[in-house]
N, C-alpha and C. Protein backbone atom coordinates (compact mmCIF):
# COMPACT_ATOMS: atom_id res chain seq x y z
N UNK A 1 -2.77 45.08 -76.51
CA UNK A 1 -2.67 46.50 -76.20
C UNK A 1 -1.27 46.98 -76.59
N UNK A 2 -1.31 48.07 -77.09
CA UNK A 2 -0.21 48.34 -77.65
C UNK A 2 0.90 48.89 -76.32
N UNK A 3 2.04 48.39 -76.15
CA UNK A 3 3.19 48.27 -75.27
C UNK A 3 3.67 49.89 -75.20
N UNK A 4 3.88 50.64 -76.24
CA UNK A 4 4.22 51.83 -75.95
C UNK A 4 3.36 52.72 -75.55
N UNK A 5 2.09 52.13 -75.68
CA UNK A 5 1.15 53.12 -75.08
C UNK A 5 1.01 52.66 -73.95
N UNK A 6 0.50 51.51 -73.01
CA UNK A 6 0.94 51.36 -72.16
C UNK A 6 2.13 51.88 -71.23
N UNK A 7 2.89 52.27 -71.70
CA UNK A 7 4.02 52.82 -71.16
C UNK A 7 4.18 54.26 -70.88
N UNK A 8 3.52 55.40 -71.46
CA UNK A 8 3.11 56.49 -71.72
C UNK A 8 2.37 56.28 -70.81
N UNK A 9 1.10 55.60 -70.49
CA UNK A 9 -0.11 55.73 -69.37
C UNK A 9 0.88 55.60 -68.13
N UNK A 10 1.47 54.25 -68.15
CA UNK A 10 1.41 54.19 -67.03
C UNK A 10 2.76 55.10 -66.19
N UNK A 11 3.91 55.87 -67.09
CA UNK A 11 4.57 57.11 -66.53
C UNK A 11 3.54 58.29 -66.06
N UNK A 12 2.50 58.51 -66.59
CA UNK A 12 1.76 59.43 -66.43
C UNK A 12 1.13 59.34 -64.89
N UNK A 13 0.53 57.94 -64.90
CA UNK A 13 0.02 57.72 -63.41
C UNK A 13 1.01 57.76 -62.84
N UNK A 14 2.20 57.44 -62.71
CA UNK A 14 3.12 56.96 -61.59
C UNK A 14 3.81 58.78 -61.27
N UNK A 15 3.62 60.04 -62.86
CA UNK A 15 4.40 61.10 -61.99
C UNK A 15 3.08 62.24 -61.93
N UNK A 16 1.64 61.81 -62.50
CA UNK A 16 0.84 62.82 -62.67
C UNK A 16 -0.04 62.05 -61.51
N UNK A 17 -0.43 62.36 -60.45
CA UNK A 17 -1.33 61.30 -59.25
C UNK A 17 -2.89 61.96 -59.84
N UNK A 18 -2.83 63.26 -60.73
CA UNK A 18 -4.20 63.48 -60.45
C UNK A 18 -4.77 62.44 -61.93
N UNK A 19 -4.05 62.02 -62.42
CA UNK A 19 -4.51 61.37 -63.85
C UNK A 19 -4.99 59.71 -63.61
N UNK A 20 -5.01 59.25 -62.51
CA UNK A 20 -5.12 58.33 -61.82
C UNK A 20 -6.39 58.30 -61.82
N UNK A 21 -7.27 59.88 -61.28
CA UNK A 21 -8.71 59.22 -61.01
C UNK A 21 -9.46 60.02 -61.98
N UNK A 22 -8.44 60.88 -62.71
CA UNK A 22 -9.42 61.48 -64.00
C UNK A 22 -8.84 61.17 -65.43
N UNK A 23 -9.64 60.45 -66.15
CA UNK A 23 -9.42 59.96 -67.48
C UNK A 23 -9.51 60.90 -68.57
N UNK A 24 -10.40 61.95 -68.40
CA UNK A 24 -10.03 63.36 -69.10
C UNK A 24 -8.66 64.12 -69.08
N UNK A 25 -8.21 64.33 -68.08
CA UNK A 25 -6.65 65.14 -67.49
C UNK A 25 -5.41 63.84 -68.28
N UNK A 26 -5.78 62.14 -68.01
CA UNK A 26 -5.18 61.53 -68.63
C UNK A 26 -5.28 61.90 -70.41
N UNK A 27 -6.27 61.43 -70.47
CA UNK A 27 -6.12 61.68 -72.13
C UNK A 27 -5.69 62.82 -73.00
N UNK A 28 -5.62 64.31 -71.85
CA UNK A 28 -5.37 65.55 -72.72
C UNK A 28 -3.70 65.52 -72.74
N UNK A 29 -3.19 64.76 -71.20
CA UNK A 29 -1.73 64.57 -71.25
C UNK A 29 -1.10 63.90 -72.19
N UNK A 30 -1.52 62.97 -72.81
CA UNK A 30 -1.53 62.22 -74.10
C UNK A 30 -1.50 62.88 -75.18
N UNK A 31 -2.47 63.41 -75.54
CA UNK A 31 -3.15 64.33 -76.46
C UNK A 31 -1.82 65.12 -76.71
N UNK A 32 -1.58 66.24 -75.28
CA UNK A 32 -0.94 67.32 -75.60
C UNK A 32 0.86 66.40 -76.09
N UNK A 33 1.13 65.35 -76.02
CA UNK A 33 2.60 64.90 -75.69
C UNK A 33 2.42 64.53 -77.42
N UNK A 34 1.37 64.47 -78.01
CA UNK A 34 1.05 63.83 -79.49
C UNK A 34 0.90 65.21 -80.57
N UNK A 35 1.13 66.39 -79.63
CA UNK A 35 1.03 67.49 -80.47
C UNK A 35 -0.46 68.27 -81.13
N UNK A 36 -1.15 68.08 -80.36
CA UNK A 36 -3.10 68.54 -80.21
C UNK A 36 -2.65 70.16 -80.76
N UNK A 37 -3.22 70.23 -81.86
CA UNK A 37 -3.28 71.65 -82.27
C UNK A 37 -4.27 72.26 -81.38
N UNK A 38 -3.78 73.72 -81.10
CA UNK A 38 -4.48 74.64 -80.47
C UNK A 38 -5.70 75.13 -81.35
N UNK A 39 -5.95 75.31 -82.62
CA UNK A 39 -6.98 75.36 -83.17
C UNK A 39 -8.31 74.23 -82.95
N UNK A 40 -9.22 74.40 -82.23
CA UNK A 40 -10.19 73.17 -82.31
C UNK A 40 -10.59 72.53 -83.75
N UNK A 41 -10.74 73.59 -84.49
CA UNK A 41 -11.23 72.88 -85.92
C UNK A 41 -10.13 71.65 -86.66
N UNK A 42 -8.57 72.27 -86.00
CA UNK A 42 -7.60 71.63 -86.53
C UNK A 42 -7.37 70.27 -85.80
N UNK A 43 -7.92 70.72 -84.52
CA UNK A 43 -7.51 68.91 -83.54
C UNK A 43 -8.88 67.94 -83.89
N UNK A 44 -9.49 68.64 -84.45
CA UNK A 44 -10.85 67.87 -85.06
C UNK A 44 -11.23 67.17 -86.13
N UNK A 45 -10.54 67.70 -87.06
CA UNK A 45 -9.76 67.22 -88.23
C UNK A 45 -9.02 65.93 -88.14
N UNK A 46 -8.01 66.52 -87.56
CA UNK A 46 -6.50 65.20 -87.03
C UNK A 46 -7.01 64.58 -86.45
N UNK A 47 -8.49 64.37 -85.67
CA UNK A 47 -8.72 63.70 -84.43
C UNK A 47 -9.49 62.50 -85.48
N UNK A 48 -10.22 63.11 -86.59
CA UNK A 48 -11.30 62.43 -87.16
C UNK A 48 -10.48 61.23 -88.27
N UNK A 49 -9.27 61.87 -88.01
CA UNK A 49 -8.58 60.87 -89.37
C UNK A 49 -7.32 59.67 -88.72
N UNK A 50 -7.56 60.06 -86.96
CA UNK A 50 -6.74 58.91 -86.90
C UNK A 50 -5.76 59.66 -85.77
N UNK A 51 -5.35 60.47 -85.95
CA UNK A 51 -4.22 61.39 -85.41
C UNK A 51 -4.02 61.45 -84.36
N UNK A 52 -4.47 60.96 -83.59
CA UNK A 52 -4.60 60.63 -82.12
C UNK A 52 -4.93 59.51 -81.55
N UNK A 53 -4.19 59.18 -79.98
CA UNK A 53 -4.68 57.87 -79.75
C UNK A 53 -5.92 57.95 -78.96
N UNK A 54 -7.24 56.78 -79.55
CA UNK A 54 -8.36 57.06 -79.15
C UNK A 54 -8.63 57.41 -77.09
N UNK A 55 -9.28 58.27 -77.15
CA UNK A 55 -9.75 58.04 -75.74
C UNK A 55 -9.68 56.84 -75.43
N UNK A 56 -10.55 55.97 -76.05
CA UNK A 56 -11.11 54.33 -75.32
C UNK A 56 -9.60 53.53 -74.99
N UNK A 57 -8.58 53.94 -76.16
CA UNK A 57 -7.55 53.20 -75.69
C UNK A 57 -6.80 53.28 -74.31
N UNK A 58 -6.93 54.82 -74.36
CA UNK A 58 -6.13 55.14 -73.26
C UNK A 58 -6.70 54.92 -71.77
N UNK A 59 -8.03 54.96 -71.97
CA UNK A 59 -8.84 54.94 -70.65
C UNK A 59 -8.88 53.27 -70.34
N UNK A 60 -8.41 52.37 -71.54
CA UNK A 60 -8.42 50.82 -71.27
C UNK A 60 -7.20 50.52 -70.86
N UNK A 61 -5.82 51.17 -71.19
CA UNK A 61 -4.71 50.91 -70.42
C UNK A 61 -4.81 51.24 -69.02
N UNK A 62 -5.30 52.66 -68.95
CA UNK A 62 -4.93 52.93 -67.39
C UNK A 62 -5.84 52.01 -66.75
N UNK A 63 -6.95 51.43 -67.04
CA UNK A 63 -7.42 50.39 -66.51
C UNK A 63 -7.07 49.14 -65.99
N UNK A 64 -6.61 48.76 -67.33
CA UNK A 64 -5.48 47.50 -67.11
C UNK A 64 -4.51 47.58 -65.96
N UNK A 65 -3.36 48.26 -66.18
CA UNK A 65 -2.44 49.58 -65.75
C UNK A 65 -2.83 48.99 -63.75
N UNK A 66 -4.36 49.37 -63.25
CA UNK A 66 -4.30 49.69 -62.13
C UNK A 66 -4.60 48.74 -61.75
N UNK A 67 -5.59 47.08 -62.62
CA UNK A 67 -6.18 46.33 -62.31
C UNK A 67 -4.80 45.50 -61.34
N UNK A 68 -3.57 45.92 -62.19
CA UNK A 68 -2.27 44.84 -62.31
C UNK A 68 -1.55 45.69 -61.30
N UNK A 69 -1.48 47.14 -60.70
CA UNK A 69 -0.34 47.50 -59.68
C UNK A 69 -1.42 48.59 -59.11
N UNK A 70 -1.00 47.41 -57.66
CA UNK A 70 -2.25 48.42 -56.47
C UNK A 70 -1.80 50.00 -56.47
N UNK A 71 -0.08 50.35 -56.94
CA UNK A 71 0.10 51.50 -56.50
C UNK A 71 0.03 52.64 -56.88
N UNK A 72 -1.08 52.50 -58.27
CA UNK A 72 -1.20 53.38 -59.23
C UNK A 72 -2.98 53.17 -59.23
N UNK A 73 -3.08 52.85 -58.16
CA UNK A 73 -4.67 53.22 -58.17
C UNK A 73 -5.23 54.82 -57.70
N UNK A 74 -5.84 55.00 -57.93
CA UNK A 74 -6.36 56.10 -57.43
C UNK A 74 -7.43 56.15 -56.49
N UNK A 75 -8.20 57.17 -55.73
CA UNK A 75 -8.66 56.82 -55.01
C UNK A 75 -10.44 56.26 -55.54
N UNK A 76 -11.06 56.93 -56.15
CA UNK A 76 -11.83 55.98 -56.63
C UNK A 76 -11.93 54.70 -56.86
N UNK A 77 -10.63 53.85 -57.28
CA UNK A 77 -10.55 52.66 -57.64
C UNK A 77 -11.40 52.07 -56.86
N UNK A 78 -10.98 51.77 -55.81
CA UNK A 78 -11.82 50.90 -54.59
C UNK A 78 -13.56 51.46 -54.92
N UNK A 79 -13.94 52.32 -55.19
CA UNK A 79 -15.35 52.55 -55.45
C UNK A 79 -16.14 52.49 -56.57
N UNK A 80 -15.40 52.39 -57.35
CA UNK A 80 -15.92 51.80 -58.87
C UNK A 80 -15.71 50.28 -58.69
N UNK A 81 -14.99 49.38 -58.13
CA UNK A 81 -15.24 48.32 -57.90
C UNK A 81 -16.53 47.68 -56.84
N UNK A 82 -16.59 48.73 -55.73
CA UNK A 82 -17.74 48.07 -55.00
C UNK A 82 -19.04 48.18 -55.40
N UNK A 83 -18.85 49.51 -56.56
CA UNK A 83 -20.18 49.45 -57.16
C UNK A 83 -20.71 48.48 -58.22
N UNK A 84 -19.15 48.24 -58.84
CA UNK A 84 -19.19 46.72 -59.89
C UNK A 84 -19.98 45.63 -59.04
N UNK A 85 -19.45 45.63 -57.71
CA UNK A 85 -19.98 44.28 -57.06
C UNK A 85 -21.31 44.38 -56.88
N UNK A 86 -21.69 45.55 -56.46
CA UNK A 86 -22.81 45.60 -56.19
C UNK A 86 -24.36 45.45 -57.46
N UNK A 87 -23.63 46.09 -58.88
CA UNK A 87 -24.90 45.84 -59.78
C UNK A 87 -24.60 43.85 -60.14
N UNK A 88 -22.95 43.45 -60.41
CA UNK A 88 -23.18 42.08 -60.00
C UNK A 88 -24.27 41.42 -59.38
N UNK A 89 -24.06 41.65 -58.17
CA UNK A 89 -25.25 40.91 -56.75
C UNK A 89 -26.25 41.19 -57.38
N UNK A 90 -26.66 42.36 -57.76
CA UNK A 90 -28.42 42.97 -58.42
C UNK A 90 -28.67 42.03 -59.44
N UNK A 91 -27.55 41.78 -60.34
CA UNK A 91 -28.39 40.94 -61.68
C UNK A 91 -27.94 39.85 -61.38
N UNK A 92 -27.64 39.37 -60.65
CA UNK A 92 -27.29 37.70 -60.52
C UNK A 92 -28.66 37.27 -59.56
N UNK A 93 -29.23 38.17 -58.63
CA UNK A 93 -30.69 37.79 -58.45
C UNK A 93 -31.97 37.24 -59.27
């Protein structure tokens, strides 16, 4: 995972608390710090050729990010995990 992006996520969680449990609000903070043209056709363009760092990346750091420091969890965390446990238990039947 790339280290400077990592680093970008995880300032974001530690001074933005609402980017913690929304991965949209994370990624536009990104987005906008990478220079997202205000034209849609134009961030669509730049988006299609690279110009941005992918959603998936960013939504896999802050993942990482919270797996590794309880204090940047958000409050969902704890509930996307019990639901992990729970389809676990279902298919391990």
């Amino acid at each position: 995972m790339n280290k400077k992006l990592k680093e970008r996520v995880k300032d974001l969680l530690v001074n933005q608390i609402d980017t913690r449990d929304n991965d949209n609000l994370l990624i536009s903070q990104i987005w906008l710090d990478e220079g997202v043209p205000v034209n849609s056709i134009d961030f669509l363009i730049k988006y299609s050729k690279g110009g941005f760092t992918s959603a998936e990346s960013i939504r896999r750091a802050r993942q990482k990010l919270q797996e590794e420091h309880e204090n940047l969890r958000g409050e969902k965390y704890n509930e996307r995990q019990r639901k992990g446990e729970e389809v676990r238990q279902t298919i391990s039947k």
